[in-house]
C-alpha atoms as a PDB file:
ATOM      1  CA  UNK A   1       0.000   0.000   0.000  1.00  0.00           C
ATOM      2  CA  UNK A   2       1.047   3.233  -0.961  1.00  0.00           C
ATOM      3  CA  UNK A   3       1.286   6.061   1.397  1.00  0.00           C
ATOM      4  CA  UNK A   4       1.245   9.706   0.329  1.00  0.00           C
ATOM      5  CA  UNK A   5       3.709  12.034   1.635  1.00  0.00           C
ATOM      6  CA  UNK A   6       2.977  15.102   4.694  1.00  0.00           C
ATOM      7  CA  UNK A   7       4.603  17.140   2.170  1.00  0.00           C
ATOM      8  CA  UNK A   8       2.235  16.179  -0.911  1.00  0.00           C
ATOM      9  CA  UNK A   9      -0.544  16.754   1.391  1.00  0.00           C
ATOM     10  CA  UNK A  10       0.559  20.158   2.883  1.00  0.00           C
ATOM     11  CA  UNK A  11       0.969  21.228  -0.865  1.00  0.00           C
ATOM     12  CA  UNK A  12      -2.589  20.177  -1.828  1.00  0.00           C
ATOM     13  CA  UNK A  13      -3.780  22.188   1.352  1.00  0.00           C
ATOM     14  CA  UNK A  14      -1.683  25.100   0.212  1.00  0.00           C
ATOM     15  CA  UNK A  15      -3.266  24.771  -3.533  1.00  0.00           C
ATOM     16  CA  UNK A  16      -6.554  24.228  -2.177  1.00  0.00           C
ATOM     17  CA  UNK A  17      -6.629  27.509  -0.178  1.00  0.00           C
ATOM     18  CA  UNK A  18      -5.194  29.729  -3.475  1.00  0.00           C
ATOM     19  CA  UNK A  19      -7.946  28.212  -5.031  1.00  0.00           C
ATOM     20  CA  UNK A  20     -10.427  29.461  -2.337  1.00  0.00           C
ATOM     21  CA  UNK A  21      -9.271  32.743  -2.522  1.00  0.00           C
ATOM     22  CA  UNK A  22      -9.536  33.199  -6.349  1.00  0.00           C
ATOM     23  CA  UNK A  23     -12.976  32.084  -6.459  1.00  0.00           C
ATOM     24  CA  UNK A  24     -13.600  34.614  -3.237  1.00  0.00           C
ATOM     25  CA  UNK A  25     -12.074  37.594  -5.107  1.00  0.00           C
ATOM     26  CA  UNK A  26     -14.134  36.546  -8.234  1.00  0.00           C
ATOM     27  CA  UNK A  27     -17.533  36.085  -6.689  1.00  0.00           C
ATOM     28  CA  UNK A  28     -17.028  38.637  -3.684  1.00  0.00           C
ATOM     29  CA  UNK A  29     -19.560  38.467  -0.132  1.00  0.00           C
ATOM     30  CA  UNK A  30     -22.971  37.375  -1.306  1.00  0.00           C
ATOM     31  CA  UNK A  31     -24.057  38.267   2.273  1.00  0.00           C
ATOM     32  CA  UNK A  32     -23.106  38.627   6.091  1.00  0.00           C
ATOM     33  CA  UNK A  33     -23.886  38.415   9.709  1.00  0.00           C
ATOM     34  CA  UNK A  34     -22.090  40.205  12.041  1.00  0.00           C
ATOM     35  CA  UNK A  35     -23.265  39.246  15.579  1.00  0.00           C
ATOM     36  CA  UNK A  36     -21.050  41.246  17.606  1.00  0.00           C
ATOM     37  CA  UNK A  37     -18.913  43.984  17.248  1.00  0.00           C
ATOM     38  CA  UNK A  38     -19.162  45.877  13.822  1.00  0.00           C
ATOM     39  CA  UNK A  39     -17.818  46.926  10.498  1.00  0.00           C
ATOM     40  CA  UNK A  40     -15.023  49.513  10.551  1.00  0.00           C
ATOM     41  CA  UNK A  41     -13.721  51.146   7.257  1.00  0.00           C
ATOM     42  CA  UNK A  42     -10.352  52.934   7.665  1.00  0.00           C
ATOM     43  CA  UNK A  43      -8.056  55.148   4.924  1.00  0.00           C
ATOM     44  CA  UNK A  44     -11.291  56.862   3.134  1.00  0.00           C
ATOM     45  CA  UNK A  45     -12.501  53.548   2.381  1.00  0.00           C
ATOM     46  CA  UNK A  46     -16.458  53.728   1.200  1.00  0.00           C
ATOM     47  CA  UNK A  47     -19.502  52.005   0.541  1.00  0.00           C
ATOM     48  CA  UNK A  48     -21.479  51.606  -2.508  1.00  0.00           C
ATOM     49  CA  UNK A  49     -25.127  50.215  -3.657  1.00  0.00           C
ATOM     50  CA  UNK A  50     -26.136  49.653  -6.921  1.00  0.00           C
ATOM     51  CA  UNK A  51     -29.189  48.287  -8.489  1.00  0.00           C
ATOM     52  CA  UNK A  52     -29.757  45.747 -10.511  1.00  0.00           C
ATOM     53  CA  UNK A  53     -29.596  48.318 -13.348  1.00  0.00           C
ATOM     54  CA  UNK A  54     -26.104  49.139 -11.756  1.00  0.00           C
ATOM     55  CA  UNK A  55     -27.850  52.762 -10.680  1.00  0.00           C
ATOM     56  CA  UNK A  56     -26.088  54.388  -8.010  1.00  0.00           C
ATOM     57  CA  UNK A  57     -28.086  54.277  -4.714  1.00  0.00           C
ATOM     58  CA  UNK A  58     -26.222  54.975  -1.966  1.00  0.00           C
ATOM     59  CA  UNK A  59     -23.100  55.994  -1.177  1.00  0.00           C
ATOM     60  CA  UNK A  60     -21.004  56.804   2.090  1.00  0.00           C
ATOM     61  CA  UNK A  61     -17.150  57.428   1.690  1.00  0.00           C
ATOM     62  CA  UNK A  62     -15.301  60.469   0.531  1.00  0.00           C
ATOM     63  CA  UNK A  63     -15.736  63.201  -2.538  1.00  0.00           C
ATOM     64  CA  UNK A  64     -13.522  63.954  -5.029  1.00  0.00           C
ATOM     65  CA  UNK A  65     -12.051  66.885  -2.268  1.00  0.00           C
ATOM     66  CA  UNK A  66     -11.409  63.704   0.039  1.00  0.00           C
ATOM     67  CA  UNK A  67     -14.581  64.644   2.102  1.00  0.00           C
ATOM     68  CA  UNK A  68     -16.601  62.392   4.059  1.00  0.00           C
ATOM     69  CA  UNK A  69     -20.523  62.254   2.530  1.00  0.00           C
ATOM     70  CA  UNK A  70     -23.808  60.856   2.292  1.00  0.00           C
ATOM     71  CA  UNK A  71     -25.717  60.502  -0.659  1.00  0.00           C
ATOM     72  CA  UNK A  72     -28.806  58.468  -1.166  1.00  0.00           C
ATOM     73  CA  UNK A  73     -30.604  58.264  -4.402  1.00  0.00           C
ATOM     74  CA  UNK A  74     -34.543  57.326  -5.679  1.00  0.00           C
ATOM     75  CA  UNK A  75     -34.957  54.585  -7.829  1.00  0.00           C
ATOM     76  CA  UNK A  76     -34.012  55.924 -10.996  1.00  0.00           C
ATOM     77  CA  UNK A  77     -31.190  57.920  -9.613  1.00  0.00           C
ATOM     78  CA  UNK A  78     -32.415  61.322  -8.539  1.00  0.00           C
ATOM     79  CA  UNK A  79     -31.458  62.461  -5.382  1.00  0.00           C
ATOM     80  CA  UNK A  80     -33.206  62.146  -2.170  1.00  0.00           C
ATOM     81  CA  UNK A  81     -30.795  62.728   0.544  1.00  0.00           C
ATOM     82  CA  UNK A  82     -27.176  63.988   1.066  1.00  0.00           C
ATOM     83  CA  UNK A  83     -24.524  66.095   2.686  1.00  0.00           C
ATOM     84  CA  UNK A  84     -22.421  68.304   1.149  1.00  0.00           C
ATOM     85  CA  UNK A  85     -19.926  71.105   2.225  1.00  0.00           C
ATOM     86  CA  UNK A  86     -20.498  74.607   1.562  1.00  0.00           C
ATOM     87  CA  UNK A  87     -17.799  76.387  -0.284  1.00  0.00           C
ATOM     88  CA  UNK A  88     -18.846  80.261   0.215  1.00  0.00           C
ATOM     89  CA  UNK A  89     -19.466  79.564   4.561  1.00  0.00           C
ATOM     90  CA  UNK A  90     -17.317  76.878   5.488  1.00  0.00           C
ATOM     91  CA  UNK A  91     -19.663  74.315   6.402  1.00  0.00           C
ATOM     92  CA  UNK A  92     -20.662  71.073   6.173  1.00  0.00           C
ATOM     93  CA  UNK A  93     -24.799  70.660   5.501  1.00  0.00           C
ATOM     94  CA  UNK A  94     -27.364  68.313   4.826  1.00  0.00           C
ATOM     95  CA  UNK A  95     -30.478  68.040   2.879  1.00  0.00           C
ATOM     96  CA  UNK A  96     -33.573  66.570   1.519  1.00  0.00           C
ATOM     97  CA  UNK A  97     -34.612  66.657  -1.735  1.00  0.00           C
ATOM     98  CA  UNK A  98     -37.747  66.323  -4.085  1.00  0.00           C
ATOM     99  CA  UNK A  99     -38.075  64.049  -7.508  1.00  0.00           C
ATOM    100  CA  UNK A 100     -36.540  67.377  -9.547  1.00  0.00           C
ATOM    101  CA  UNK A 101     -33.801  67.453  -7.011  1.00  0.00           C
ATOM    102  CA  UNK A 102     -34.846  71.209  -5.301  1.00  0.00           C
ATOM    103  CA  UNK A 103     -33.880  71.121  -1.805  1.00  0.00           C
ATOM    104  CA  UNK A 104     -36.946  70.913   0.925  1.00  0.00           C
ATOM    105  CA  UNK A 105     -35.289  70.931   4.219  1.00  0.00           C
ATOM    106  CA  UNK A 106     -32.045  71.626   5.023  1.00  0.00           C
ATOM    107  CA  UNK A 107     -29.838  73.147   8.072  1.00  0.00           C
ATOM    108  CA  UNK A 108     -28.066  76.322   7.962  1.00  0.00           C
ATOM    109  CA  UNK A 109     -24.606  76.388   6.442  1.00  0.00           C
ATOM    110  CA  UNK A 110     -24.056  79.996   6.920  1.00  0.00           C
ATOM    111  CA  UNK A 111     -24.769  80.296  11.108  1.00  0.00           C
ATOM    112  CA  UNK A 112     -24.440  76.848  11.884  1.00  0.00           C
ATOM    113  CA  UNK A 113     -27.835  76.651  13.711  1.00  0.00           C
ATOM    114  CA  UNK A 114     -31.218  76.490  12.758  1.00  0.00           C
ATOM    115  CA  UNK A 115     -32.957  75.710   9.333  1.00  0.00           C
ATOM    116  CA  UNK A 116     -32.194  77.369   6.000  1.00  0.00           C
ATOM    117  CA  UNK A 117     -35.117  75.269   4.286  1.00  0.00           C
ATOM    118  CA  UNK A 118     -37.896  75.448   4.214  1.00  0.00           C
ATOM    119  CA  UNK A 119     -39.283  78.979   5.193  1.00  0.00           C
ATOM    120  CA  UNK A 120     -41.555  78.888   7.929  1.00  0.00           C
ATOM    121  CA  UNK A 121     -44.098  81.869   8.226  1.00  0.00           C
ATOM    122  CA  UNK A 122     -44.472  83.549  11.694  1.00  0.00           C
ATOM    123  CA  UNK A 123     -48.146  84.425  12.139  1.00  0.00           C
ATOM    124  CA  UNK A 124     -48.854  88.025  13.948  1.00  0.00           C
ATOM    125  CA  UNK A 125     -51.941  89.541  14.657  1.00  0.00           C
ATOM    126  CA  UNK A 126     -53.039  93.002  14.642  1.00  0.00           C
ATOM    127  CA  UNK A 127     -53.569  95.034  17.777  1.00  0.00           C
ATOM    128  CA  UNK A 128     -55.532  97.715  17.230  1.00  0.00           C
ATOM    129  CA  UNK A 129     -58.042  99.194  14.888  1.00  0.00           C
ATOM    130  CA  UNK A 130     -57.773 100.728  11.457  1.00  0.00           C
ATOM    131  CA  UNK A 131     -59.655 104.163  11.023  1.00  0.00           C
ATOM    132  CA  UNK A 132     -58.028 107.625  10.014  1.00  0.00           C
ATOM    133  CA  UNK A 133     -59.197 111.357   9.346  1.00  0.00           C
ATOM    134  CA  UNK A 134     -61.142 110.208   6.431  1.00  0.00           C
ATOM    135  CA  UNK A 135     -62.821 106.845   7.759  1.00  0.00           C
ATOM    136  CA  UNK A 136     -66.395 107.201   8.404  1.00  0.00           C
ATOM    137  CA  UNK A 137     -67.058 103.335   9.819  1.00  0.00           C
ATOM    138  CA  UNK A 138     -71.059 103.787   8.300  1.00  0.00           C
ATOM    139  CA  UNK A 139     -69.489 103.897   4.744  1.00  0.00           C
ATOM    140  CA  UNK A 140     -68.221 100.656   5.180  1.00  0.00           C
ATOM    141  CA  UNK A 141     -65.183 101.576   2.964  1.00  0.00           C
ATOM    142  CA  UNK A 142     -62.240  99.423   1.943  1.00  0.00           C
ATOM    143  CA  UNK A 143     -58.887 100.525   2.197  1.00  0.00           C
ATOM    144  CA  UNK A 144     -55.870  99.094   0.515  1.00  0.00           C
ATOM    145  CA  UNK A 145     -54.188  98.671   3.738  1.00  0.00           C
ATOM    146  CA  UNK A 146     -54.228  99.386   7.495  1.00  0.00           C
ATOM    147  CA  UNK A 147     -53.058 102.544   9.462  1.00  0.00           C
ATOM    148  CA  UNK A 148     -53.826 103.985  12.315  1.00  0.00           C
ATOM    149  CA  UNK A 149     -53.766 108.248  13.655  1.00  0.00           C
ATOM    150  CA  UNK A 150     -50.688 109.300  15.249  1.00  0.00           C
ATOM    151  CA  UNK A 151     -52.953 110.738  17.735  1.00  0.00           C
ATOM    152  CA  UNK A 152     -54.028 106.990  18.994  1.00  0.00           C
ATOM    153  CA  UNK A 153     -49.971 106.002  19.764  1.00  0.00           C
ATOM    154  CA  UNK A 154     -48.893 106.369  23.095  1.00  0.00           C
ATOM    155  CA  UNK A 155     -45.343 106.542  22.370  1.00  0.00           C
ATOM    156  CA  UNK A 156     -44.010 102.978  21.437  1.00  0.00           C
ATOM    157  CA  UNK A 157     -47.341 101.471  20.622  1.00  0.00           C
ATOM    158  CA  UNK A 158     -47.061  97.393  19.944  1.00  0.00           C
ATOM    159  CA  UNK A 159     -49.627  97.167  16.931  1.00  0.00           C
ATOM    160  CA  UNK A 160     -48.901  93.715  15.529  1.00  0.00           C
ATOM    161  CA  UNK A 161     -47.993  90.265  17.922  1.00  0.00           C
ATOM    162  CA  UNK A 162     -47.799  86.721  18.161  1.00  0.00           C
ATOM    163  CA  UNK A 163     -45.856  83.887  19.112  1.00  0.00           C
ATOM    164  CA  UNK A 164     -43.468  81.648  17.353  1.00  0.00           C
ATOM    165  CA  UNK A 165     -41.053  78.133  17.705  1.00  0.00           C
ATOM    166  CA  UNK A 166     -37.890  79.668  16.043  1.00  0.00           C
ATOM    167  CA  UNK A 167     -36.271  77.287  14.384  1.00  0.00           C
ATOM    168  CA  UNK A 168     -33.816  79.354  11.669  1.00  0.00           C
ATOM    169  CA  UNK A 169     -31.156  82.163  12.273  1.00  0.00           C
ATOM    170  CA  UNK A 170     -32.966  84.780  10.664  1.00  0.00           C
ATOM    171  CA  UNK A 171     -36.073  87.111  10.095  1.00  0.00           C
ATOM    172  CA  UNK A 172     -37.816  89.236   7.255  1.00  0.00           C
ATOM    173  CA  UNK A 173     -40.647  90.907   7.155  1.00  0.00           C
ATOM    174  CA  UNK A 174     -42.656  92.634   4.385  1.00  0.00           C
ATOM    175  CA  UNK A 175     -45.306  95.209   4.430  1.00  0.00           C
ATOM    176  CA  UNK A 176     -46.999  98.823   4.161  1.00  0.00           C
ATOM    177  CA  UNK A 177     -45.086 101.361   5.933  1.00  0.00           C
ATOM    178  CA  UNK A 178     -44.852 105.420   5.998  1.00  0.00           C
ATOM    179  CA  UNK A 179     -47.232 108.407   5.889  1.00  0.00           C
ATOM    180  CA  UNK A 180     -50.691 107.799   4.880  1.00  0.00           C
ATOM    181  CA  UNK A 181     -52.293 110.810   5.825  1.00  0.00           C
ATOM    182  CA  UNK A 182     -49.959 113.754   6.009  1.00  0.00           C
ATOM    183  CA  UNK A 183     -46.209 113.640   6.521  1.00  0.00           C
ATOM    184  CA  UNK A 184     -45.479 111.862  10.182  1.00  0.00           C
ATOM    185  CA  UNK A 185     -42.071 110.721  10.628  1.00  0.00           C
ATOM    186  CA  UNK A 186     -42.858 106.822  11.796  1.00  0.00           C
ATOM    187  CA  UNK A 187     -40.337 104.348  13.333  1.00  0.00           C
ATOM    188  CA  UNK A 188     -40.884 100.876  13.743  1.00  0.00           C
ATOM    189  CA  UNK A 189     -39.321  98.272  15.901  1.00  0.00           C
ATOM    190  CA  UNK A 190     -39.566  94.358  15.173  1.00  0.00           C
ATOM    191  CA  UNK A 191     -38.715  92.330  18.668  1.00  0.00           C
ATOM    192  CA  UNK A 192     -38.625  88.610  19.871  1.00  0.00           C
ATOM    193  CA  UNK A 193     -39.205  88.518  23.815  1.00  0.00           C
ATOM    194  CA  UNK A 194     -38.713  91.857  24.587  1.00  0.00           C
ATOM    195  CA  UNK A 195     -35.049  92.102  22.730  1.00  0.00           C
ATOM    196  CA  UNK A 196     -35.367  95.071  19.326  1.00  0.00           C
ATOM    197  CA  UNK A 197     -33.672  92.716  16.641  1.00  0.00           C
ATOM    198  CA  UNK A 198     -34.797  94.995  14.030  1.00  0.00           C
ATOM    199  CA  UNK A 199     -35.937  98.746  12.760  1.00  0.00           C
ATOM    200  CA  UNK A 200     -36.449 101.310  10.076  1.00  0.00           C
ATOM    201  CA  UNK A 201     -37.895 104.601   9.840  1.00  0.00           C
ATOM    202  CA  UNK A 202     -40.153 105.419   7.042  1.00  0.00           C
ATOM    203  CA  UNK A 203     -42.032 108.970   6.481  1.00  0.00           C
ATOM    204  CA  UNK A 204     -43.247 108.148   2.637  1.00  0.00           C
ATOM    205  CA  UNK A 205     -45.541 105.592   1.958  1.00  0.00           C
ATOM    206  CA  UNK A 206     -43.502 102.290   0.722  1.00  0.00           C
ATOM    207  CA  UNK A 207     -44.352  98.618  -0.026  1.00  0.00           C
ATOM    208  CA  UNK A 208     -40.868  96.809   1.212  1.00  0.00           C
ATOM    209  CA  UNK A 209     -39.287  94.522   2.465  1.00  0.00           C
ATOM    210  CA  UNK A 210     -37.166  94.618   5.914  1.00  0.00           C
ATOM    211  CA  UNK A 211     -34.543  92.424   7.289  1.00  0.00           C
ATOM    212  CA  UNK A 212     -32.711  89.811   7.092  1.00  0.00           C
ATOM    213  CA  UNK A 213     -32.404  90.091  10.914  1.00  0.00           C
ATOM    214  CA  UNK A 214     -30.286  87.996  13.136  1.00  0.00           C
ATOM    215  CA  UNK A 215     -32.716  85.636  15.613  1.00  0.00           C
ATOM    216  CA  UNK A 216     -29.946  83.300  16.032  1.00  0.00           C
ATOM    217  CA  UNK A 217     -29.739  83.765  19.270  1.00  0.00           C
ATOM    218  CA  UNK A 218     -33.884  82.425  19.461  1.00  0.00           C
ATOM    219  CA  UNK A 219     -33.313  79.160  17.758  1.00  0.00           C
ATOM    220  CA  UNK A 220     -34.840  75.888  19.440  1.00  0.00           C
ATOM    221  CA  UNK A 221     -36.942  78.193  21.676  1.00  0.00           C
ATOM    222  CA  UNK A 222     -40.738  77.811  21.713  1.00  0.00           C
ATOM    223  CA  UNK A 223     -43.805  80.090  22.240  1.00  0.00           C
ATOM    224  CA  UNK A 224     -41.697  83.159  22.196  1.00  0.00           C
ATOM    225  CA  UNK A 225     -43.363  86.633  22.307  1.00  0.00           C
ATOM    226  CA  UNK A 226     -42.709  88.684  19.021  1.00  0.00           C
ATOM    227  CA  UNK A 227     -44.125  92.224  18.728  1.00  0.00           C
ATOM    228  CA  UNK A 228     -44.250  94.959  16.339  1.00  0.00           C
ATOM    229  CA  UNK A 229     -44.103  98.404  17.445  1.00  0.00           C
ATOM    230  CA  UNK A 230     -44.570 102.104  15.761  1.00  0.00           C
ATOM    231  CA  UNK A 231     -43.852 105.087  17.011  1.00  0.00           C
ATOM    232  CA  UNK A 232     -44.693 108.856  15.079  1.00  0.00           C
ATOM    233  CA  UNK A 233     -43.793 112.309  15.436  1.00  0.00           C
ATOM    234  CA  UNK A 234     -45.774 114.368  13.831  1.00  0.00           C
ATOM    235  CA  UNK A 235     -50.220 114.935  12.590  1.00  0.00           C
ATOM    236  CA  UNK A 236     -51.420 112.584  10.756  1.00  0.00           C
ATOM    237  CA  UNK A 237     -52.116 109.084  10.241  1.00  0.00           C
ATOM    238  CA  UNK A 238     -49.316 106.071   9.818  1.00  0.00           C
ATOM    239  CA  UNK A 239     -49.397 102.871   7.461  1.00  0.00           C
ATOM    240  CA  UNK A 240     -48.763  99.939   9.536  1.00  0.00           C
ATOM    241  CA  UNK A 241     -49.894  96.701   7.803  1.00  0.00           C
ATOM    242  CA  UNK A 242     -48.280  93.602   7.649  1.00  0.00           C
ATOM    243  CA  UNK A 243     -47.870  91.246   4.603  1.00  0.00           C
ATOM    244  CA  UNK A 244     -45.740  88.333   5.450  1.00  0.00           C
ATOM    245  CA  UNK A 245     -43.519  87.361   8.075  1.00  0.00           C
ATOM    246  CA  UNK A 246     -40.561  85.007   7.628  1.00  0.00           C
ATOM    247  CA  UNK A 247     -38.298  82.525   9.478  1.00  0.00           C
ATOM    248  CA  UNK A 248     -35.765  81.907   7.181  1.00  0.00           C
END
């Protein structure tokens, strides 16, 4: 009887294993359980899904700057979700996108707090009563806007408020402002609990736009008090009516 050498068998093993590891590198990991412990990925190292149309789906690993991101794409390919750095404030940010690939929600690059998307509207109400020098209430007129007679302010005079949850760094707001009846010299004051984060004067009439202002300061804070105040030197009567009001 013939017996086969240690070494002849050692080889086979040996043969056997380069074997193994060809067909490994050739097939890859059809799947994996890891009970314990995890999966660590060192030396901007990255993962990558595909479908079965080989469509990019995912992807976590680094950019062609060598920085670390997120991306995960719709069936199809469009974008749904990713991170990206912002070259103009020095930030990294992340966002979610729609079908067309227009950001929905985001956080704020620029501050480094907050949301940047999507605007969120702060609601005020108005605090007093429209009626000039040439209101008469049984007409039942319509005006184009509201204002109010310098003679009814008692100094500051809050005419619009309301309360917000301020979730981005800044705030704009847009409305009538100025002289409606005569030429009064008007300031007004836009504050979030009690702090002025914003004013202009106005003495003609306008349509415009004020801010952005800084609320920074107000982000992740809830129910807080924001008023809107006037105050006129001068006869006459005072635009004061609100159009929008923006978190943003």
């Amino acid at each position: 009887m013939q017996v086969n050498q240690p070494s002849n068998i050692i080889d086979r093993v040996i043969a056997l294993e380069r074997e193994l590891a060809t067909v490994r590198k050739k097939v890859g990991l059809s799947s994996a359980v890891i009970a314990r412990g995890g999966l660590t990925l060192v030396d901007d190292s990255y993962i990558k899904v595909t479908d079965s149309d080989g469509v990019e789906i995912l992807y976590v690993g680094p950019d062609a700057e060598g920085k670390q991101r997120f991306v995960l794409r719709r069936e199809g390919g469009a974008t749904l979700m990713y991170t990206a750095g912002s070259a103009q404030f020095g930030r990294d940010f992340w966002a979610m996108t729609d079908s067309t690939g227009r950001i929905i929600v985001s956080d704020n690059a620029e501050v480094g707090v907050g949301l940047a998307r999507p605007w969120l509207p702060l609601v005020l109400y108005p605090k007093f009563t429209t009626h000039t020098y040439s209101d008469d209430p049984a007409l039942g007129e319509t005006f184009a806007y509201m204002d109010i007679d310098t003679r009814q302010l008692s100094g500051e005079t809050t005419l619009w408020e309301g309360r917000a949850s301020v979730s981005h760094p800044w705030v704009t707001i847009e409305g009538v402002w100025g002289a409606s009846v005569n030429n009064p010299n008007v300031t007004y004051r836009l504050r979030l609990d009690k702090t002025e984060v914003g004013s202009w004067d106005a003495s003609n009439l306008e349509v415009s736009r004020k801010g952005r202002f800084s609320v920074a300061e107000f982000v992740g804070r809830d129910w807080v008090p924001i008023t809107l105040t006037a105050s006129a030197s001068g006869s006459g009567a005072i635009a004061c009516q609100v159009l929008a009001c923006y978190c943003m």
